[in-house]
Each structure stands twice: as C-alpha cells, then as structure tokens.
N, C-alpha and C. Protein backbone atom coordinates (compact mmCIF):
# COMPACT_ATOMS: atom_id res chain seq x y z
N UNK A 1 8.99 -5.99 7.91
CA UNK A 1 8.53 -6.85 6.83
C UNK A 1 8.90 -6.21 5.50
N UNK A 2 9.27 -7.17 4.74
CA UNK A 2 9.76 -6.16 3.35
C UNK A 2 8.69 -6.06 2.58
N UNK A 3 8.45 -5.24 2.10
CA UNK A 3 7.55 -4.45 0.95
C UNK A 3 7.03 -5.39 0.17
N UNK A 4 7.52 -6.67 -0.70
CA UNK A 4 7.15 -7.52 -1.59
C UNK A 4 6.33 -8.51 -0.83
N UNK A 5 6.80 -8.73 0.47
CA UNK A 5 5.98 -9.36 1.55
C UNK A 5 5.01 -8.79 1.91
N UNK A 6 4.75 -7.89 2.35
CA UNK A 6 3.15 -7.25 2.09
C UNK A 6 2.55 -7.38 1.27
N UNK A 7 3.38 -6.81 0.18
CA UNK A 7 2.38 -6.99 -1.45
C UNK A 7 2.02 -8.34 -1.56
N UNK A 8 2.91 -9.09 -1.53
CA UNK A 8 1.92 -10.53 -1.71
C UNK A 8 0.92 -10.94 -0.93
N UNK A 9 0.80 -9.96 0.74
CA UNK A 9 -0.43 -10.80 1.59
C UNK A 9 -1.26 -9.57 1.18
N UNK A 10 -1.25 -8.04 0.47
CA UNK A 10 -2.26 -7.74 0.70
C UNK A 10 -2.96 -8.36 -0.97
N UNK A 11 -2.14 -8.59 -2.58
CA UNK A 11 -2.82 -9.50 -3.18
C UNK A 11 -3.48 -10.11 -2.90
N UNK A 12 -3.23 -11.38 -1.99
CA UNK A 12 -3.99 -11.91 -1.58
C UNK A 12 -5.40 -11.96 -0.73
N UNK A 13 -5.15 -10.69 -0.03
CA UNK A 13 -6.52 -10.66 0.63
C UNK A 13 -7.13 -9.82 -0.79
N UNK A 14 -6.95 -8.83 -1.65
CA UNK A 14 -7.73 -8.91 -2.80
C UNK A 14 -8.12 -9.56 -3.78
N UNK A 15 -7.40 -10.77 -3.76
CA UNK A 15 -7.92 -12.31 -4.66
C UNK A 15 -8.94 -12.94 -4.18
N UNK A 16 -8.65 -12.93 -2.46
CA UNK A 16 -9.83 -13.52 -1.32
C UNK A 16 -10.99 -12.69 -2.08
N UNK A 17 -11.13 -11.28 -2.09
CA UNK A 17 -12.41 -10.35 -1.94
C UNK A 17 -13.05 -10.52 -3.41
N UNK A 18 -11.81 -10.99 -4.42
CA UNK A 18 -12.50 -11.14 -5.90
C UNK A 18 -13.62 -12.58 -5.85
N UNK A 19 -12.70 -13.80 -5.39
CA UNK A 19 -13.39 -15.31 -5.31
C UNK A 19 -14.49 -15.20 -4.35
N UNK A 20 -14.60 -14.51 -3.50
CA UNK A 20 -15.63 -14.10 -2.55
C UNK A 20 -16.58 -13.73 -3.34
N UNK A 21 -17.08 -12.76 -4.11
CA UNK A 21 -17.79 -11.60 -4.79
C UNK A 21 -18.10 -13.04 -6.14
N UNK A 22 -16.88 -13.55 -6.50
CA UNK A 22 -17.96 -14.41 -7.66
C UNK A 22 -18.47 -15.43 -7.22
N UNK A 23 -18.06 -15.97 -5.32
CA UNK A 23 -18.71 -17.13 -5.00
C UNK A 23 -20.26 -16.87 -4.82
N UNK A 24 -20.26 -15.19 -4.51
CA UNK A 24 -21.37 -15.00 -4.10
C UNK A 24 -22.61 -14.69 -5.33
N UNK A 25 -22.33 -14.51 -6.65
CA UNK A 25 -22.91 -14.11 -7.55
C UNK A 25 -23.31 -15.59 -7.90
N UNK A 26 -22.48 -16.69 -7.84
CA UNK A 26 -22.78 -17.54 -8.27
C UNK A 26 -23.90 -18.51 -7.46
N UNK A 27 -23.69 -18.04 -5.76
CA UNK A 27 -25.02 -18.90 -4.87
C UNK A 27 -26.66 -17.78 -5.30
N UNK A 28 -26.30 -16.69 -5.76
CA UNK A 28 -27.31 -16.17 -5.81
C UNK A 28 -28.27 -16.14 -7.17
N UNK A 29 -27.21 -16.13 -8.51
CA UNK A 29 -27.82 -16.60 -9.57
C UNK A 29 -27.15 -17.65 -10.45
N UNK A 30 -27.69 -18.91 -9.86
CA UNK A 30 -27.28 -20.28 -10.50
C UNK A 30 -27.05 -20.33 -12.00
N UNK A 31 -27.25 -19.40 -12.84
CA UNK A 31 -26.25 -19.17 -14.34
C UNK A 31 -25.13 -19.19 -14.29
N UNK A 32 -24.51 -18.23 -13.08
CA UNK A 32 -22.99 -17.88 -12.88
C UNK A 32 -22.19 -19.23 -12.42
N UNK A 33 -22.70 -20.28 -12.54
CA UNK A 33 -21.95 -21.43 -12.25
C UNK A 33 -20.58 -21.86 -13.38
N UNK A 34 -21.33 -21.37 -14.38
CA UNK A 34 -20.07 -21.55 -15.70
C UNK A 34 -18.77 -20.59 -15.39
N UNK A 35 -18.87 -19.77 -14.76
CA UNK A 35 -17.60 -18.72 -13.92
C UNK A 35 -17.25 -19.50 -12.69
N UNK A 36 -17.61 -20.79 -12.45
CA UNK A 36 -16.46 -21.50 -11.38
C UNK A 36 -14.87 -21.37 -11.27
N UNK A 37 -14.64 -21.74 -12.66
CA UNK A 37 -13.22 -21.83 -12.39
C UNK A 37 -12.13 -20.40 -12.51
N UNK A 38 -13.27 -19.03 -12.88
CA UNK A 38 -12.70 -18.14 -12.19
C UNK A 38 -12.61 -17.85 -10.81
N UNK A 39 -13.53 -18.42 -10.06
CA UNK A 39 -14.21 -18.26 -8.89
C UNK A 39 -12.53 -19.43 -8.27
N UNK A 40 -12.57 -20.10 -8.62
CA UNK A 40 -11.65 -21.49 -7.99
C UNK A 40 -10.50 -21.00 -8.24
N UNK A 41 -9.95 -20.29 -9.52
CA UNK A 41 -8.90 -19.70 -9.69
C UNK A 41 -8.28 -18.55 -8.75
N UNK A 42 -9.23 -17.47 -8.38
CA UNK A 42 -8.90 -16.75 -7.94
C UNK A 42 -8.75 -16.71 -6.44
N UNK A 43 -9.62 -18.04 -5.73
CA UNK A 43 -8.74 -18.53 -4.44
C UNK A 43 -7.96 -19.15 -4.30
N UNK A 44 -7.44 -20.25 -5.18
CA UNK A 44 -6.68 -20.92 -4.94
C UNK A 44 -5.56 -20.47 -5.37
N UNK A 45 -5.31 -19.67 -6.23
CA UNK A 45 -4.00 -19.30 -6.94
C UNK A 45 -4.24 -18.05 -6.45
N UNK A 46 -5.09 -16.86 -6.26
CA UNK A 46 -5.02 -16.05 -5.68
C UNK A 46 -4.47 -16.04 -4.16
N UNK A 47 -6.01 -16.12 -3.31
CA UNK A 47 -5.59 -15.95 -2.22
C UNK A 47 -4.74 -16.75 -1.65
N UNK A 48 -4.85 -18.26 -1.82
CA UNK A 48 -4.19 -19.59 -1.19
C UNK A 48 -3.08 -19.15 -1.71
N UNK A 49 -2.38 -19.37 -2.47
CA UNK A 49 -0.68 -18.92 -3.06
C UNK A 49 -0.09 -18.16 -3.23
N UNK A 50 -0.61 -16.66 -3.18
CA UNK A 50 -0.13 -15.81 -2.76
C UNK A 50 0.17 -15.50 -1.18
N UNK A 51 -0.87 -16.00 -0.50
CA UNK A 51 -0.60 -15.75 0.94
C UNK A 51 0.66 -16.74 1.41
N UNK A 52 0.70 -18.00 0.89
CA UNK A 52 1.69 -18.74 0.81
C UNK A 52 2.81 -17.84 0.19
N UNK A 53 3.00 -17.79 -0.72
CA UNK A 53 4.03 -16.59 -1.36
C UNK A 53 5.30 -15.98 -0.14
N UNK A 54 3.71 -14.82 -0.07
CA UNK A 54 4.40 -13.93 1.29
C UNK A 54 4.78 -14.40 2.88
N UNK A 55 4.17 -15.50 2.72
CA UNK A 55 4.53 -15.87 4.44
C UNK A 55 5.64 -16.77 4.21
N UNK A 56 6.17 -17.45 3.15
CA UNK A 56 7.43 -18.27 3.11
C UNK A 56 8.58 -17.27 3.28
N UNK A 57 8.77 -16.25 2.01
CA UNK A 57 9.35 -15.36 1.72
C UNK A 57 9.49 -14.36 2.79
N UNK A 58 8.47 -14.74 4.27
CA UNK A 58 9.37 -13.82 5.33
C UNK A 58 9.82 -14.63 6.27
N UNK A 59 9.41 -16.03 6.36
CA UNK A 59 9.65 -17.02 7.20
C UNK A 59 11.36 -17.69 6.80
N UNK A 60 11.25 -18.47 5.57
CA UNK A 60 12.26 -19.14 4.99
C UNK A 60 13.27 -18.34 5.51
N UNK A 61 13.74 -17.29 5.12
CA UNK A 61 14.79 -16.86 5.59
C UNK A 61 15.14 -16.67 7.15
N UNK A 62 14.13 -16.48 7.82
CA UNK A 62 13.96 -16.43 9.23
C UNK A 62 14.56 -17.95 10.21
N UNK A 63 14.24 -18.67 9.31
CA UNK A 63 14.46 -20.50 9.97
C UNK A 63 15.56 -20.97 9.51
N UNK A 64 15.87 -20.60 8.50
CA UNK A 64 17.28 -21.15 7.75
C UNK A 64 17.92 -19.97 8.39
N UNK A 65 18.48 -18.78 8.47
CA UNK A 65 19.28 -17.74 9.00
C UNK A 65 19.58 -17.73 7.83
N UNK A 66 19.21 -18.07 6.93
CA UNK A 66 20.08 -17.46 5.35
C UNK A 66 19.33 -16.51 4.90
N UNK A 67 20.26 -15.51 4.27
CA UNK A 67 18.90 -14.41 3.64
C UNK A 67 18.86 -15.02 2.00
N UNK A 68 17.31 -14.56 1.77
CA UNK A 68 16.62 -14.92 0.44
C UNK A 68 17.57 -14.68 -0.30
N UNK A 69 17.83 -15.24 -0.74
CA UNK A 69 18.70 -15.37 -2.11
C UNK A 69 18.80 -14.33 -3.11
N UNK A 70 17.41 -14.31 -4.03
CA UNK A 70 17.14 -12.14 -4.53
C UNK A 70 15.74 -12.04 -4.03
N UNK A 71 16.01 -10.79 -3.83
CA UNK A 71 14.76 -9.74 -3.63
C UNK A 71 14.56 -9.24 -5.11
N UNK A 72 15.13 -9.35 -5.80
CA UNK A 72 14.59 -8.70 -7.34
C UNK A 72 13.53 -9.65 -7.69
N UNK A 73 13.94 -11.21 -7.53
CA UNK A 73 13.33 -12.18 -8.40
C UNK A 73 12.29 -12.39 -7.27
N UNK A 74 12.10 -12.02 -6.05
CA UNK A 74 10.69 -12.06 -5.32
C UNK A 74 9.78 -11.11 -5.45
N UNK A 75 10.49 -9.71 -6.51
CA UNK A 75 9.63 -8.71 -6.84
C UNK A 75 8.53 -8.75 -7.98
N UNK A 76 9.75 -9.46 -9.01
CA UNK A 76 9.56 -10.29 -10.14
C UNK A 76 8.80 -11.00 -10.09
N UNK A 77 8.92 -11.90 -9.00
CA UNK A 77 7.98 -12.91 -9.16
C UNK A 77 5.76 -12.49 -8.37
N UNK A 78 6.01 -11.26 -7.69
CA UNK A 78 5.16 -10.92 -7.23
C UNK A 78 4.33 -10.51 -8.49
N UNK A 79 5.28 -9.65 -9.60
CA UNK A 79 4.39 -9.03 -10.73
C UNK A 79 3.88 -9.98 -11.60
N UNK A 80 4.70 -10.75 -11.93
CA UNK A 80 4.44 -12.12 -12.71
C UNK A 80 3.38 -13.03 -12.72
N UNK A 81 3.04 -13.32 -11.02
CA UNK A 81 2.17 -14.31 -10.50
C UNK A 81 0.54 -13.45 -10.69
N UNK A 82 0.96 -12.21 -10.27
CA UNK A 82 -0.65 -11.51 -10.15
C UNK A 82 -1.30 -11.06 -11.37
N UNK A 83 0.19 -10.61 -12.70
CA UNK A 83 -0.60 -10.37 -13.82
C UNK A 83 -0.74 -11.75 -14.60
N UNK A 84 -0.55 -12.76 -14.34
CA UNK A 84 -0.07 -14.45 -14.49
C UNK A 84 -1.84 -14.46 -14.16
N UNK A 85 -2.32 -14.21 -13.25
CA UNK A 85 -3.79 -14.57 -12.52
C UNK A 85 -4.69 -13.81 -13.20
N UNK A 86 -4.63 -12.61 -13.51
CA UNK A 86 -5.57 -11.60 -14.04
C UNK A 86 -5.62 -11.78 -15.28
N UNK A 87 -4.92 -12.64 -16.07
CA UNK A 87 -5.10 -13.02 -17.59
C UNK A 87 -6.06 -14.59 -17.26
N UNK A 88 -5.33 -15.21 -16.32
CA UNK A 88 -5.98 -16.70 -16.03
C UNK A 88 -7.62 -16.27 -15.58
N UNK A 89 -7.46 -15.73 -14.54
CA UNK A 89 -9.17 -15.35 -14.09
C UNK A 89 -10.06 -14.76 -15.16
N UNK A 90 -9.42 -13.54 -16.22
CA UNK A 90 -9.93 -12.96 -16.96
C UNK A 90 -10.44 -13.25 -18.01
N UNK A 91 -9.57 -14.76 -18.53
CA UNK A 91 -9.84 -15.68 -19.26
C UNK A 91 -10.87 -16.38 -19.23
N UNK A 92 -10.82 -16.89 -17.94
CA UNK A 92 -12.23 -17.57 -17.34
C UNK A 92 -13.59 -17.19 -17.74
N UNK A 93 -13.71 -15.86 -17.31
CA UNK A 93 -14.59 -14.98 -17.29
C UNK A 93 -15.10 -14.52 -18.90
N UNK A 94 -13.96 -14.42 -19.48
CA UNK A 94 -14.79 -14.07 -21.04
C UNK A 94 -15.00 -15.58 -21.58
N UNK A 95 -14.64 -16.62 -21.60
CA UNK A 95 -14.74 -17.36 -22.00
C UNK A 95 -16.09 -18.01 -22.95
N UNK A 96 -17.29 -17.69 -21.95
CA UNK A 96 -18.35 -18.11 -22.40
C UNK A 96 -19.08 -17.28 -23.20
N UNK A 97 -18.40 -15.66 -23.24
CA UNK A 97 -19.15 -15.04 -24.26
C UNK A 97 -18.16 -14.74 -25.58
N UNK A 98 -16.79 -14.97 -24.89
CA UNK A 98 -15.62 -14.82 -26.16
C UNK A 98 -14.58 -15.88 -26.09
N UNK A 99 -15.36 -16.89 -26.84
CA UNK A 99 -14.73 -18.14 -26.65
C UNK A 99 -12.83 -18.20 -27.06
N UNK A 100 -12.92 -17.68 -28.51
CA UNK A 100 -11.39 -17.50 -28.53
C UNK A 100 -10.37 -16.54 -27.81
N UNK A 101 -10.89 -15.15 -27.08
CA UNK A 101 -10.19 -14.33 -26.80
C UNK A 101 -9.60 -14.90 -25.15
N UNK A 102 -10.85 -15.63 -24.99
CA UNK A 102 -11.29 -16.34 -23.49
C UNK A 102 -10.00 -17.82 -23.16
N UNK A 103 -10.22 -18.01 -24.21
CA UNK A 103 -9.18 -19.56 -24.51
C UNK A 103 -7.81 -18.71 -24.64
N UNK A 104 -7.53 -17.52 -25.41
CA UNK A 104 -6.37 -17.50 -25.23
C UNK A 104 -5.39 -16.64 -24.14
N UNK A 105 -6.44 -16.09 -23.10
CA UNK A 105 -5.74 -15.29 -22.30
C UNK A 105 -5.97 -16.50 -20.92
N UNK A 106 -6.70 -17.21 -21.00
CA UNK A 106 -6.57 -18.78 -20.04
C UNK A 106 -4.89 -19.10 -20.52
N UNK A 107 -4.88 -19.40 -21.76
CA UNK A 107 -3.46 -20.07 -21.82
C UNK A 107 -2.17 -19.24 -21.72
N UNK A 108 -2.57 -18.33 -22.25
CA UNK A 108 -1.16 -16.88 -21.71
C UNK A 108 -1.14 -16.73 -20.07
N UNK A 109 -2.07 -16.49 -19.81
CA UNK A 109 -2.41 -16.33 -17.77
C UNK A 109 -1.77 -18.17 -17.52
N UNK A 110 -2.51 -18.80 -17.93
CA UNK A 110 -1.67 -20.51 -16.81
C UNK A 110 -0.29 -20.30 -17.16
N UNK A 111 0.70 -19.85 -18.39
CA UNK A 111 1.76 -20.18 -18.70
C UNK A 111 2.91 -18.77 -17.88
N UNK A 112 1.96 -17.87 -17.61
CA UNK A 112 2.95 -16.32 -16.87
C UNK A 112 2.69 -17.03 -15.94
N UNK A 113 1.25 -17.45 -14.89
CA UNK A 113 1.77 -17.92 -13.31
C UNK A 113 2.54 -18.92 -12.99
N UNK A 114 2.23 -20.20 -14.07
CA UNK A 114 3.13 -20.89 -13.98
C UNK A 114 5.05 -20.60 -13.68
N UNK A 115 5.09 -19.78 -14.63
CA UNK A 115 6.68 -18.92 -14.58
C UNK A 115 6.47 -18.00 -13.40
N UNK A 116 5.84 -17.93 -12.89
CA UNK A 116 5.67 -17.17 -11.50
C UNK A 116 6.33 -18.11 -10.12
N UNK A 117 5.39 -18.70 -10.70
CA UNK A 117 5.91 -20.03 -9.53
C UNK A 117 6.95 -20.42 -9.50
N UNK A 118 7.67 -21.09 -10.52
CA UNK A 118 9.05 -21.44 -11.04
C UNK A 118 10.13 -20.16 -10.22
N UNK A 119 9.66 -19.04 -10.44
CA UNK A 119 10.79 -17.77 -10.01
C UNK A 119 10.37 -18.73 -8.38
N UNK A 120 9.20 -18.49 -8.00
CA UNK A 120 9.35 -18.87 -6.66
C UNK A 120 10.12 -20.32 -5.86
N UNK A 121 9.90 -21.11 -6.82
CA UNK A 121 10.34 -22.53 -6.54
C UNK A 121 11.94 -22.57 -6.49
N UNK A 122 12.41 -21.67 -7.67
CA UNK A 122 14.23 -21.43 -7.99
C UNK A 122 14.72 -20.51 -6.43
N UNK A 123 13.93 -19.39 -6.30
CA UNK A 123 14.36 -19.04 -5.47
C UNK A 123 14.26 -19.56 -3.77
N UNK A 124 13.41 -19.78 -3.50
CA UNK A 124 13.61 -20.39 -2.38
C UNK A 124 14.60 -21.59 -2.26
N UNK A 125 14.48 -22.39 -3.05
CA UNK A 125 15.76 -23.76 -3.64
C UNK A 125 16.69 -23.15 -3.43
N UNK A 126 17.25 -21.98 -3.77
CA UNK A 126 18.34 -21.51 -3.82
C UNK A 126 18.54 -20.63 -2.39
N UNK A 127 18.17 -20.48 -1.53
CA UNK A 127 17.93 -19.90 -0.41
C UNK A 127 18.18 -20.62 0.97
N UNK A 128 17.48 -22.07 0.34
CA UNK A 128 17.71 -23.13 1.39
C UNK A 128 19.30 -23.66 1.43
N UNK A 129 20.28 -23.33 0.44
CA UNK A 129 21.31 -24.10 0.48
C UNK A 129 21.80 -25.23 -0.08
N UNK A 130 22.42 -25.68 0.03
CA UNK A 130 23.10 -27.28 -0.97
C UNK A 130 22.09 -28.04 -0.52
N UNK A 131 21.73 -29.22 -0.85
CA UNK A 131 21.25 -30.61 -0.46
C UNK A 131 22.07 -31.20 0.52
N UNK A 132 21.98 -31.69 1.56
CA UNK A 132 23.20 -32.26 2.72
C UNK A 132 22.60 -33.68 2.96
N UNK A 133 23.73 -34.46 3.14
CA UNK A 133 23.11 -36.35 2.66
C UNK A 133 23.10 -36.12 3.89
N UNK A 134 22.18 -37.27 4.94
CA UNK A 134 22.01 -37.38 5.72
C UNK A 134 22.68 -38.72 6.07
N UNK A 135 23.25 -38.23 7.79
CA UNK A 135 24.13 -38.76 8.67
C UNK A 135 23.82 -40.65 8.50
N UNK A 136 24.80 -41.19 8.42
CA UNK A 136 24.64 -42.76 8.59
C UNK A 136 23.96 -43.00 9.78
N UNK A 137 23.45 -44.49 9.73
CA UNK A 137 22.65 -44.55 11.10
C UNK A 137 23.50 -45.23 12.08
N UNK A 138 23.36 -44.68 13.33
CA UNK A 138 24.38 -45.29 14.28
C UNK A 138 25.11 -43.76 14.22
N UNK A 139 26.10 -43.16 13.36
CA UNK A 139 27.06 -42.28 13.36
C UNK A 139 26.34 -40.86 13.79
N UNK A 140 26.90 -40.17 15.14
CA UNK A 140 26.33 -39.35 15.96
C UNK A 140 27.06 -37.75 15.12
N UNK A 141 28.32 -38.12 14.95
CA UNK A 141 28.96 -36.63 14.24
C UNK A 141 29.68 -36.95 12.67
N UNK A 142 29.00 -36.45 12.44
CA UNK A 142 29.77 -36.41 10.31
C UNK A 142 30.75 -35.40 10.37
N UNK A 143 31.64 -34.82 11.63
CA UNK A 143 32.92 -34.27 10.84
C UNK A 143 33.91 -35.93 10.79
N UNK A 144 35.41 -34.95 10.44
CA UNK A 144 36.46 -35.91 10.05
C UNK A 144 36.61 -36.60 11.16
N UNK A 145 37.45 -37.32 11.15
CA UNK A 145 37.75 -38.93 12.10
C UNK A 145 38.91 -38.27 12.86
N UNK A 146 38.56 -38.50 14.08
CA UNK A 146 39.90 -37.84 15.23
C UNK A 146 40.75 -38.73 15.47
C-alpha cells in the first residue's frame, strides 16, 4: 500500500476519533449543540472523504490497470484536504466565541478542501483515461470493417 494511502485512512480514523469526542460532548452537555457543524464537518469531510480518498487511490488504479496518474498530486492533495479541514473544523469551533476570526478560517478551510478535492477529482479523471463513446446498439465489435 503506498504511504499516502495509509495517510489518508489513518486521517481518517483520526477525524472519526475528533467527530466522535464532539458528538459526545455534545449528547452530554446540550450547549455544545452550536459545535454541530464542527462535529458534521469532521465526519463527513473527515472521516467519510478521506477514507474515500484512500481507498479509491488504491483501488482505481487496481481496476483500470492504469497507474495513478501522480503520486505528487495525491500527496498534495492529502496535505491540502487535512489542513483544508483543520481550518474548516477550527473555524467552526471558534466561531461562537470569535465570531470574525471563526468566519474567516470557515472560509479559508471550505476554499483549501475544496482545492483538495479538485486535486482529487483532476487526478483520478486523469487516471481513468479518455472518455470512450459507447458501442452502437446491435454492433458487437467497434474495430474497423473487415
């Protein structure tokens, strides 16, 4: 398994253990409800998409027989997405006691993971190969005419 592929599933099981820890602060003292959408952030874009991340990025290439396209820009995109989250979550979190510092590391964090994703979306696109039109109906082989 390559190295960036780990890193993204073990991120993820530490995004799991963060959204865990504020789901649990929040069933225990019903104030912490205003920290939802760190709590929502950090599974869904944590654990959920990062674990996605790493299991495409060892699969994709595995099913297509093509290798990933770069390993730089899946490294790239590993650093991107997690410090992309830790501004988004972190944001969350100050928010209600530092409304502007809170608002603006929400919008710096959505706009780095966002570009996180994008590295991920380009690269796999580019991994899978050309677009190939699909065969007429009726017609069994699309080479040339014998």
């Amino acid at each position: 398994m390559e190295p960036f592929v780990r890193n993204f599933i073990r991120s993820s099981l530490l995004w799991l253990g963060g959204g865990v820890l504020l789901g649990v602060w929040m069933a225990v003292s019903p104030q912490a409800i205003l920290y939802r959408p760190a709590h929502v952030h950090a599974n869904l874009l944590g654990f959920v998409s990062m674990m996605i991340f790493g299991v495409a990025y060892h699969v994709i290439p595995r099913f297509t027989g093509s290798p990933l396209r770069s390993r730089r820009v899946a490294v790239l995109h590993l650093w991107v997405a997690n410090v992309g989250l830790v501004g988004l979550v972190g944001g969350w979190l100050l928010r209600p006691s530092m409304w502007e510092a809170g608002t603006a590391a929400v919008m710096t964090g959505g706009v780095v993971s966002a570009t996180g994703s994008f590295l991920f979306i380009g690269n796999l696109w580019l991994t899978l190969g050309p677009v190939r039109r699909a065969a007429r109906p009726g017609v069994l082989h699309s080479g040339p005419a014998a």
